[in-house]
Protein backbone atom coordinates (compact mmCIF):
# COMPACT_ATOMS: atom_id res chain seq x y z
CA UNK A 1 7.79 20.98 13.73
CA UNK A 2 5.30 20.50 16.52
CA UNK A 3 4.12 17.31 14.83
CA UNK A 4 7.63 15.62 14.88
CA UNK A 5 7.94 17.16 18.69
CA UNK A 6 5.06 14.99 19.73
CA UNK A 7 5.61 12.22 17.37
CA UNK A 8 9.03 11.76 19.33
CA UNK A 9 7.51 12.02 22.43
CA UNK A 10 5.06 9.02 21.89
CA UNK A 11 5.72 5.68 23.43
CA UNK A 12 2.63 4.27 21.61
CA UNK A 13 1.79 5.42 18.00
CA UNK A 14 -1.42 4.41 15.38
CA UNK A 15 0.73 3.86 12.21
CA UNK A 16 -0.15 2.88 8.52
CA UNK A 17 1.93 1.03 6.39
CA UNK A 18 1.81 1.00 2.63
CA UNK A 19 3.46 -1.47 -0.15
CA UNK A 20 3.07 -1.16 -3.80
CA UNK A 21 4.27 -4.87 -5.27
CA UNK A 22 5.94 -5.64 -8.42
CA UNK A 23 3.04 -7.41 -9.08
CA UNK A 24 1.35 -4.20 -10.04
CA UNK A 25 -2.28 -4.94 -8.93
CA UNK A 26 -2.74 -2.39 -6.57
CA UNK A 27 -1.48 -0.73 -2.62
CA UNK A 28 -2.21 -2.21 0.26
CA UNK A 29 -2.53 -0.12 3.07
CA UNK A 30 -2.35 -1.58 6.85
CA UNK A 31 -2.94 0.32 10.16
CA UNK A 32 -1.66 -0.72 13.28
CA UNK A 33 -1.27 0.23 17.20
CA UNK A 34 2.80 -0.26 17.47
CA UNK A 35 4.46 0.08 20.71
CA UNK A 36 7.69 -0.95 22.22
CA UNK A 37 10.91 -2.13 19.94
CA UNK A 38 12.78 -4.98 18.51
CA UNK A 39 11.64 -8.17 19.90
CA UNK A 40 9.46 -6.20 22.60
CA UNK A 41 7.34 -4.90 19.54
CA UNK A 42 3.72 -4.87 20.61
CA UNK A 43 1.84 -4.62 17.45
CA UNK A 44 -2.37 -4.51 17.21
CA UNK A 45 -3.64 -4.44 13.86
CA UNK A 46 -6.52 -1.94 13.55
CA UNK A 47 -7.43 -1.90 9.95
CA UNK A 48 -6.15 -3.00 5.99
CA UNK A 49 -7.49 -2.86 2.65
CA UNK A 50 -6.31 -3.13 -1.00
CA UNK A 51 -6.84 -0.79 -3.55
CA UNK A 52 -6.82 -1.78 -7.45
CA UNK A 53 -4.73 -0.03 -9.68
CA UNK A 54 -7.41 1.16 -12.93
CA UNK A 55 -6.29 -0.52 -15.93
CA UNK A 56 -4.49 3.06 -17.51
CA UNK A 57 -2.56 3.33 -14.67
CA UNK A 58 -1.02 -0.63 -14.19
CA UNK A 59 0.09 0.19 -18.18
CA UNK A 60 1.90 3.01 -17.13
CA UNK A 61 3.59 1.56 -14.07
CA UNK A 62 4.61 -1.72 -16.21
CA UNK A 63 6.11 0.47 -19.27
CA UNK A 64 7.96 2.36 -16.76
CA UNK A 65 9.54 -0.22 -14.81
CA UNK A 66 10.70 -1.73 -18.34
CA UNK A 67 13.73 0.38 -19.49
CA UNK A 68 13.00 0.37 -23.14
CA UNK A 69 9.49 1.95 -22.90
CA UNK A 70 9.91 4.30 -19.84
CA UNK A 71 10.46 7.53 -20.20
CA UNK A 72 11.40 10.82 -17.22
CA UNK A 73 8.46 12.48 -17.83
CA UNK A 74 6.22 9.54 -17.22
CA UNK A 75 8.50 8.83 -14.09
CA UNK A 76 8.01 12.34 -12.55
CA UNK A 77 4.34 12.07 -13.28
CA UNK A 78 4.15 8.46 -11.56
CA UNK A 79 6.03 9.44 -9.04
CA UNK A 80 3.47 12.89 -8.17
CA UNK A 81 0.16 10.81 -8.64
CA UNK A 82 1.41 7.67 -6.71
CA UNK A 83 2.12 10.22 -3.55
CA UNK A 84 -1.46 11.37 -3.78
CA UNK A 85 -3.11 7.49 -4.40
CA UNK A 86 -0.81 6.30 -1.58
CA UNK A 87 -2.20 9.36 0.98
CA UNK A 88 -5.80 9.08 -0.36
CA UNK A 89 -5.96 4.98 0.08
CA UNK A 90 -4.25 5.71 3.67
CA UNK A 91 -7.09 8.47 4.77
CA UNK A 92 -9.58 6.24 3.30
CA UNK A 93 -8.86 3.60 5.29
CA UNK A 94 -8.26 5.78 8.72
CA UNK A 95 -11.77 7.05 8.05
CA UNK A 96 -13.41 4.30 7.46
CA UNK A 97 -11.96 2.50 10.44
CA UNK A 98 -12.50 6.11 12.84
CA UNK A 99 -8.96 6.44 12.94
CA UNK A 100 -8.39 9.92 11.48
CA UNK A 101 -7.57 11.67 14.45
CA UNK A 102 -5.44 9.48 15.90
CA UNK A 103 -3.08 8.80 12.88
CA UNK A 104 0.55 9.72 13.70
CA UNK A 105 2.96 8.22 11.18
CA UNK A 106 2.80 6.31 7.69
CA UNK A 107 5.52 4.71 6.37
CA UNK A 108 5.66 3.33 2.62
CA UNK A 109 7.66 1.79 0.66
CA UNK A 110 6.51 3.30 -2.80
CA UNK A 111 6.80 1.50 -6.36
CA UNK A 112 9.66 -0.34 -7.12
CA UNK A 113 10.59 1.00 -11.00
CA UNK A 114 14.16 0.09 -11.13
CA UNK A 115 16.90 -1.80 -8.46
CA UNK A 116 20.39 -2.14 -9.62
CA UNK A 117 22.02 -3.53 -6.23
CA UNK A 118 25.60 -4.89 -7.94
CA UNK A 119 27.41 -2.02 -8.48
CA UNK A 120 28.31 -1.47 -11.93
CA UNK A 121 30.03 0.24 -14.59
CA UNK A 122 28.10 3.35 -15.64
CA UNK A 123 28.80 6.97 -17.20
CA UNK A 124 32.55 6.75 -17.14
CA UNK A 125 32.33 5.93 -13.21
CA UNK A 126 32.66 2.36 -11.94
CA UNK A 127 30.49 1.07 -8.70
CA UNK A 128 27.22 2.51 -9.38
CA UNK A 129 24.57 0.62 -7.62
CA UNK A 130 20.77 2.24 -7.45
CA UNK A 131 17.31 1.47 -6.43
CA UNK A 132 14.24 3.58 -7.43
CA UNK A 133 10.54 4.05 -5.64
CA UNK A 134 7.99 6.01 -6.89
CA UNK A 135 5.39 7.38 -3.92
CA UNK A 136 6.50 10.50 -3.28
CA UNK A 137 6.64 10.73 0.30
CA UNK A 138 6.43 14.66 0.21
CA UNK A 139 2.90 14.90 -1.61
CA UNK A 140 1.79 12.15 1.10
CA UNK A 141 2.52 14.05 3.89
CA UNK A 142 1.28 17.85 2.54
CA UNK A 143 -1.90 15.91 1.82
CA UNK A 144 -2.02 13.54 4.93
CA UNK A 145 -0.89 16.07 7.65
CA UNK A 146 1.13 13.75 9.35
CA UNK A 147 4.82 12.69 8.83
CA UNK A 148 5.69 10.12 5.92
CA UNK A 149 8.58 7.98 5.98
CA UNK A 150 9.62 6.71 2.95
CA UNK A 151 12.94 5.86 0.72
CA UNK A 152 13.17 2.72 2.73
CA UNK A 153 16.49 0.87 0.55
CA UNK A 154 18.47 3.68 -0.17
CA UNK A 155 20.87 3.91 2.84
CA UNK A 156 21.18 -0.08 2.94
CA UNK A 157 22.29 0.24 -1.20
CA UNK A 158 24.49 3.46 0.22
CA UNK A 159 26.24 1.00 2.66
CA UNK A 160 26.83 -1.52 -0.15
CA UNK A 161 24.04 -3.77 0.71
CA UNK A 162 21.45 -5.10 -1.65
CA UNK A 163 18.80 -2.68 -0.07
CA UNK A 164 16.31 -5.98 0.08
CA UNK A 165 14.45 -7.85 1.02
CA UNK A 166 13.35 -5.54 3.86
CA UNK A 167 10.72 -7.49 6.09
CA UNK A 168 13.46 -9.51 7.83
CA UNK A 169 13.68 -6.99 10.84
CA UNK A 170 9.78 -7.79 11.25
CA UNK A 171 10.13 -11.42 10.91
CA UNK A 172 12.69 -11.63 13.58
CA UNK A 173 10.70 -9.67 15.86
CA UNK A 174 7.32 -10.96 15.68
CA UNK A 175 8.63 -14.61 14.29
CA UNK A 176 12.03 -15.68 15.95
CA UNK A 177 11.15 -18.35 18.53
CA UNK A 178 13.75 -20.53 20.63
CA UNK A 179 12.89 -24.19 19.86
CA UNK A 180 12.08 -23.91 16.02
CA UNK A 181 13.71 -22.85 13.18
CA UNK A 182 11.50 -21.22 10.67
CA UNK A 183 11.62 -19.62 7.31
CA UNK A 184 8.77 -17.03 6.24
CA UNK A 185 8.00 -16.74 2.90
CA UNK A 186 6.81 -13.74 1.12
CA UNK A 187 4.89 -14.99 -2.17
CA UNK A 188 4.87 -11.46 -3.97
CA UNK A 189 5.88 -10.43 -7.18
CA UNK A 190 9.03 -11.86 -6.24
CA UNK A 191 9.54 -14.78 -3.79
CA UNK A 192 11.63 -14.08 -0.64
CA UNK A 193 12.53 -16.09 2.59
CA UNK A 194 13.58 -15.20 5.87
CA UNK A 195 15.57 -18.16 7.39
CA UNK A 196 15.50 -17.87 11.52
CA UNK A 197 17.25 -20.20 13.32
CA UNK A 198 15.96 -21.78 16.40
CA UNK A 199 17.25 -19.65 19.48
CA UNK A 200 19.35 -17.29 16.85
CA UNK A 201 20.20 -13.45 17.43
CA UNK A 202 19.58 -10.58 15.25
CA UNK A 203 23.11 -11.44 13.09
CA UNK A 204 21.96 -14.35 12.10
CA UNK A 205 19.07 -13.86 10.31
CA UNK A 206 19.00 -14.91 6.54
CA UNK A 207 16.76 -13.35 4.12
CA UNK A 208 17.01 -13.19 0.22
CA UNK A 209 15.14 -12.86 -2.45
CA UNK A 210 14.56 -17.20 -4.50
CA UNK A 211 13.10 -16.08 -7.56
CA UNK A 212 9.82 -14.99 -9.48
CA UNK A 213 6.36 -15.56 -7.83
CA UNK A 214 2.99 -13.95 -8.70
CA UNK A 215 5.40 -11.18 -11.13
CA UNK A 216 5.25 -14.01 -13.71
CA UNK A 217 2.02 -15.98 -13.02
CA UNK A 218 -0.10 -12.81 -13.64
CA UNK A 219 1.60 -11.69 -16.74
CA UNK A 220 1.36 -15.01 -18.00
CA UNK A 221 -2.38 -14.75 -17.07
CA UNK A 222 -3.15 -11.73 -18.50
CA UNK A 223 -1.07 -12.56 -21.97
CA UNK A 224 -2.70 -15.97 -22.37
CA UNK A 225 -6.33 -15.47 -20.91
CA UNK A 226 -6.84 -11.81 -20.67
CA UNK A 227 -7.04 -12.41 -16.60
CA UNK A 228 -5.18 -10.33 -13.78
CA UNK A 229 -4.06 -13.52 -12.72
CA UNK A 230 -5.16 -17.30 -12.32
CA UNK A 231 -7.89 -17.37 -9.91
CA UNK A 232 -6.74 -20.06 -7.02
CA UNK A 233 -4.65 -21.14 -9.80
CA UNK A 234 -6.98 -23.65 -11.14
CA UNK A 235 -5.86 -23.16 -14.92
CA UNK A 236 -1.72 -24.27 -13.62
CA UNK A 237 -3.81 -27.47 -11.83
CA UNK A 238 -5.46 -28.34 -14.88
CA UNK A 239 -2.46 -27.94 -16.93
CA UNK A 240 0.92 -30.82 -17.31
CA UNK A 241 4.42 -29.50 -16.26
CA UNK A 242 7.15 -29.62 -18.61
CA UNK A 243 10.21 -31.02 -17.25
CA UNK A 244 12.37 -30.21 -19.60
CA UNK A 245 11.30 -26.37 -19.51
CA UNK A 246 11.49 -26.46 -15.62
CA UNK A 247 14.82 -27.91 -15.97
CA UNK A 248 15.97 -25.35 -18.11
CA UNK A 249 14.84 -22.43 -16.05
CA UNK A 250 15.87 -23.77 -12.74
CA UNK A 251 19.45 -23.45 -14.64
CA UNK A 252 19.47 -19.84 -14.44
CA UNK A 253 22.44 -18.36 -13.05
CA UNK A 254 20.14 -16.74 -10.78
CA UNK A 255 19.64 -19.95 -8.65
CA UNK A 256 22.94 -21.02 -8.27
CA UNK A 257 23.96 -17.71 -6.89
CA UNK A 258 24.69 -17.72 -2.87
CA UNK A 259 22.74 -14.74 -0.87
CA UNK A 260 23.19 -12.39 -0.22
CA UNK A 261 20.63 -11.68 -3.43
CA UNK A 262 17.82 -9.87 -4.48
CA UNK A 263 15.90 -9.36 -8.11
CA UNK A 264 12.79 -7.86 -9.62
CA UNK A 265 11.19 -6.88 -12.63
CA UNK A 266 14.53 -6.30 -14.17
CA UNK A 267 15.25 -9.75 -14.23
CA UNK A 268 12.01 -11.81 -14.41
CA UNK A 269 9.50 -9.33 -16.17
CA UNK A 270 8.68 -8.64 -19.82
CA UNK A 271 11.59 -10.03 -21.42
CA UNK A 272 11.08 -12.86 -19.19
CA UNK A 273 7.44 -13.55 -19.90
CA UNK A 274 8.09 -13.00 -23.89
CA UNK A 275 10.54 -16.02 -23.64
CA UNK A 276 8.04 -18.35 -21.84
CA UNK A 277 5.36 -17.34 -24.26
CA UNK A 278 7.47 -17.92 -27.59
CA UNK A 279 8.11 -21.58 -26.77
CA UNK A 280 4.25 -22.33 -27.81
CA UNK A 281 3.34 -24.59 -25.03
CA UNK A 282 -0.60 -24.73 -23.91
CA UNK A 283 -1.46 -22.21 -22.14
CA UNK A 284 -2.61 -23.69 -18.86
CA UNK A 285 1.02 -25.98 -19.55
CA UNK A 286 2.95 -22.83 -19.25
CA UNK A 287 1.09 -21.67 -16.12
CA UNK A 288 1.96 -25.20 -14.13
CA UNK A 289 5.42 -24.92 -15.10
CA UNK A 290 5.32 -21.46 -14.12
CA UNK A 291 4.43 -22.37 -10.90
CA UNK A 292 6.54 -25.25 -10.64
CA UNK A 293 9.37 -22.65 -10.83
CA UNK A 294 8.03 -20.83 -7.76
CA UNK A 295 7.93 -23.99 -5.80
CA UNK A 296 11.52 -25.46 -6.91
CA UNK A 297 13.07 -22.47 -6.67
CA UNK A 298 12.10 -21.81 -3.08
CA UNK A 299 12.49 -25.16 -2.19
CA UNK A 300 15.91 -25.58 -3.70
CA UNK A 301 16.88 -22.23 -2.15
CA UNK A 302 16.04 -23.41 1.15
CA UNK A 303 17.93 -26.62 0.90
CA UNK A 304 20.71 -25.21 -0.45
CA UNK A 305 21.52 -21.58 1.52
CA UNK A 306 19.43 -22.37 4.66
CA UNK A 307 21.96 -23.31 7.25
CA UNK A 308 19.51 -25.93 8.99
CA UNK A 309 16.62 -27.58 7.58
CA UNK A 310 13.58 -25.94 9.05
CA UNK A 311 10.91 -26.68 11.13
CA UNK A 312 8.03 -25.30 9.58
CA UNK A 313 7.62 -22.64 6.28
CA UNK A 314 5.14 -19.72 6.64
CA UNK A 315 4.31 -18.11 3.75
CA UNK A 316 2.07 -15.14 3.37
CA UNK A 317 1.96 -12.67 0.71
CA UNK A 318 -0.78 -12.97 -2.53
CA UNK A 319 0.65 -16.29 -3.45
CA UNK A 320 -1.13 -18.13 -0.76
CA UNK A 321 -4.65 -17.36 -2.21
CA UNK A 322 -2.94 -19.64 -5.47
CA UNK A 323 -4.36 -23.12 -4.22
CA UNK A 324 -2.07 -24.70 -6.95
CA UNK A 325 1.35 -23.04 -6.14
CA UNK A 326 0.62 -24.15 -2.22
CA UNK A 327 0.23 -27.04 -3.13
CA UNK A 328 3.42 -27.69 -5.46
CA UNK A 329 5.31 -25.97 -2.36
CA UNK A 330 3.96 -28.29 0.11
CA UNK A 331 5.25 -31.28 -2.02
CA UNK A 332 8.37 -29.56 -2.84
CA UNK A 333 9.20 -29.17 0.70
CA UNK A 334 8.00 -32.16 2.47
CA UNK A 335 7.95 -33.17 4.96
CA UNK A 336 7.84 -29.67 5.87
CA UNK A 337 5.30 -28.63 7.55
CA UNK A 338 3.35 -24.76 5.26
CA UNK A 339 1.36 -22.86 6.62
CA UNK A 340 0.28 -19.11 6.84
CA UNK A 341 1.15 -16.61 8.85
CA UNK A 342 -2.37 -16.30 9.61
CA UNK A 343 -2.06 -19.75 12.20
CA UNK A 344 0.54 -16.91 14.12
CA UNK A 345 -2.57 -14.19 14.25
CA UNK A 346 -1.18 -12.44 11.37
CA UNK A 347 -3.07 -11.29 8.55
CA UNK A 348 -0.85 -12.85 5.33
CA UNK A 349 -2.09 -10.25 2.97
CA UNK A 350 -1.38 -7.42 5.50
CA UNK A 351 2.02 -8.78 6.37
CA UNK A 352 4.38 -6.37 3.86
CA UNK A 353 2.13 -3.10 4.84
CA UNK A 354 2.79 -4.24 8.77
CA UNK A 355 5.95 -3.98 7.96
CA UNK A 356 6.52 -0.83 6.86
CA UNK A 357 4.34 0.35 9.20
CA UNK A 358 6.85 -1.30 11.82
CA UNK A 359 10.06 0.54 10.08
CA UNK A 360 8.77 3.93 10.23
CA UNK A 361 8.05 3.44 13.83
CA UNK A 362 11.85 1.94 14.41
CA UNK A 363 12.85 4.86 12.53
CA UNK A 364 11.36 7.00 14.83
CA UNK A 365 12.27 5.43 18.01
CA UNK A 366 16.39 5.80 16.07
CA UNK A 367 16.44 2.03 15.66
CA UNK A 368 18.79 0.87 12.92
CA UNK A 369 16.10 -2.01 10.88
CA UNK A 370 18.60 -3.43 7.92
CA UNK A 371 20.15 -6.58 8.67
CA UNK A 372 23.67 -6.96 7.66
CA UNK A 373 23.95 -10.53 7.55
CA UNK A 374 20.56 -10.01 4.82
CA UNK A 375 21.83 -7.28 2.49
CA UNK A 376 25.86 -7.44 2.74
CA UNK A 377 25.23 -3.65 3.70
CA UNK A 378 28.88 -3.00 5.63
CA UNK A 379 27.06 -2.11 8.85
CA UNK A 380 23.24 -1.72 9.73
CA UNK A 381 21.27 1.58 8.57
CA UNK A 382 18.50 3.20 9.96
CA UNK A 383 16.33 2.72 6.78
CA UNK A 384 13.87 5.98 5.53
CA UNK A 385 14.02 9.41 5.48
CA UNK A 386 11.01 11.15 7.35
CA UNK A 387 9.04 13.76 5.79
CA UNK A 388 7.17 16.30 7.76
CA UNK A 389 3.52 17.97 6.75
């Protein structure tokens, strides 16, 4: 217990941060120097890399986060040899960077497999609502030798909340800013926004997931070309939108639905992709309307649930490598000003493993990191359990 003793104790800590996306390309791991709390945050960023998932291993995450193909076994396995990737990218990094020694937390979020945040019917018992990472946060920190915090959306789904999105505590504290409203957008697997309004307080933060975003670009890539995904999307630029498909997708109940809101593979992943593929458009077609979803779905998301229009959008996340889908979003929300979060010193690939990095330090310092007014949780949470070495 000495570790925890001294891991209390410290007003500054080195922390890594890892995210697994539902985009299913690989972890990204981020190290910071954190300090302080809340808006007083004080965060350094010290190293970040990405590691690729090997072919064998993407196949086994994708036919386990699909509920016809998965299987318990295969989850139990996934979730022992995603512990030991996750802790072997994180030392990797530390050592390559020299920061071995002076590593004192990790938090990660793990793999999402499954989230079920409505409650429903199931087994004979009504109100069942679930979320499932894989990571296992044990393994991490037996092979690390520091603590792990992990299970970040349980307690929020506990609390009735929709246990996502979960980078809205970091937005507000490294984004919220008295003269300009501003919405960050996470292009993932999934699109998200955080809506802050100029000069607004913790409570009124908005943040909810708009639709699909890489999730559905890469598959379509890989079915169509045999790519991980369209290279600065210059197969959707040379391709024509259809308006009629757009129009029929943007009518998914989905869309209409007020936050707060969140979705994932269970929604807009194989079954999903099959559908878009089956109506026998060109292939580069069916990757501009693709991401022509992306961009009218965020845009109409913001027009509709934001409660001011805001100043400026700043995306990070994969999706801003996708010349093609920034540019469709900067039309779609002009006069908007986009840009990335890198014009605000922060690394937009790097963002989501900040962040976690962040929440196992808040966790730490006993700081209570869901947002109410996000999730619909009945009262905030302090979010992740810790594991000790």
């Amino acid at each position: 217990m000495d570790s925890l003793r001294r891991l209390l104790d410290q007003p500054e800590r080195v922390v890594a941060g890892v995210m697994s996306g539902t985009s299913l390309d690989g972890s990204d791991v981020a190290i910071a120097r954190i300090a302080g709390s809340g808006r007083g945050l004080e965060i350094e960023q010290l190293a970040f890399a990405s590691t690729p998932y090997p072919p064998a291993l993407r196949e086994a995450l994708h036919r386990n986060a699909e509920a016809a193909t998965s299987n318990v076994r295969g989850l139990s396995q996934l979730n022992a040899l995603l512990g030991r990737l996750f802790a072997d990218a994180v030392a990797a990094v530390a050592d390559e960077a020299g920061l071995g020694d002076a590593l004192a937390l990790v938090g990660s979020h793990g793999h999402t497999v499954h989230h079920v945040p409505v409650p429903e019917p199931f087994a004979g018992f009504e109100g069942v609502a679930s979320t499932l990472q894989l990571g296992d946060p044990a393994v991490m920190a037996v092979r690390l030798g520091v603590p792990v915090v992990g299970d970040f959306r349980a307690a929020d789904v506990a609390l009735g909340g929709q246990g996502a999105p979960l980078v809205p505590y970091f937005d507000y504290a490294l984004f919220a800013d008295p003269d300009e409203c501003r919405v960050l957008l996470n292009l993932g697997g999934i699109a998200n926004v955080t809506v802050l309004p100029r000069g607004g307080e913790r409570q009124e933060v908005m943040a909810f997931d708009t639709g699909p975003a890489n999730m559905g670009l890469d598959a379509l890539a890989d079915r169509l070309f045999g790519e991980p995904f369209d290279r600065d999307g210059r197969r959707a630029a040379a391709g024509t939108v259809d308006e009629s498909l757009l129009a029929e997708l943007l009518a998914d109940s989905y869309f209409d639905r007020p936050p707060p809101k969140s979705t994932g593979r269970e929604q807009f992943g194989t079954d999903y992709v099959d559908a878009l593929v089956a109506r026998g458009l060109a292939p580069n077609d069916l990757l501009a309307t693709a991401a022509a979803l992306t961009a009218r779905s965020v845009a109409d998301a913001v027009a509709r649930f934001a409660p001011v229009a805001p100043d400026v959008v700043i995306a990070s996340g994969g999706g801003v490598h996708n010349r093609e889908l920034m540019r469709r979003l900067a039309a779609a929300l002009a006069p908007v000003r986009v840009v990335t979060t890198a014009e605000y010193g922060v690394d937009p690939d790097a963002k989501e493993a900040l962040c976690f990095a962040v929440l196992a330090h808040e966790l730490v310092n006993g700081v209570p990191t869901s947002l109410p007014s996000v999730t619909g949780a009945s009262r905030p949470a302090l979010l992740g359990a810790l594991w000790s070495p």
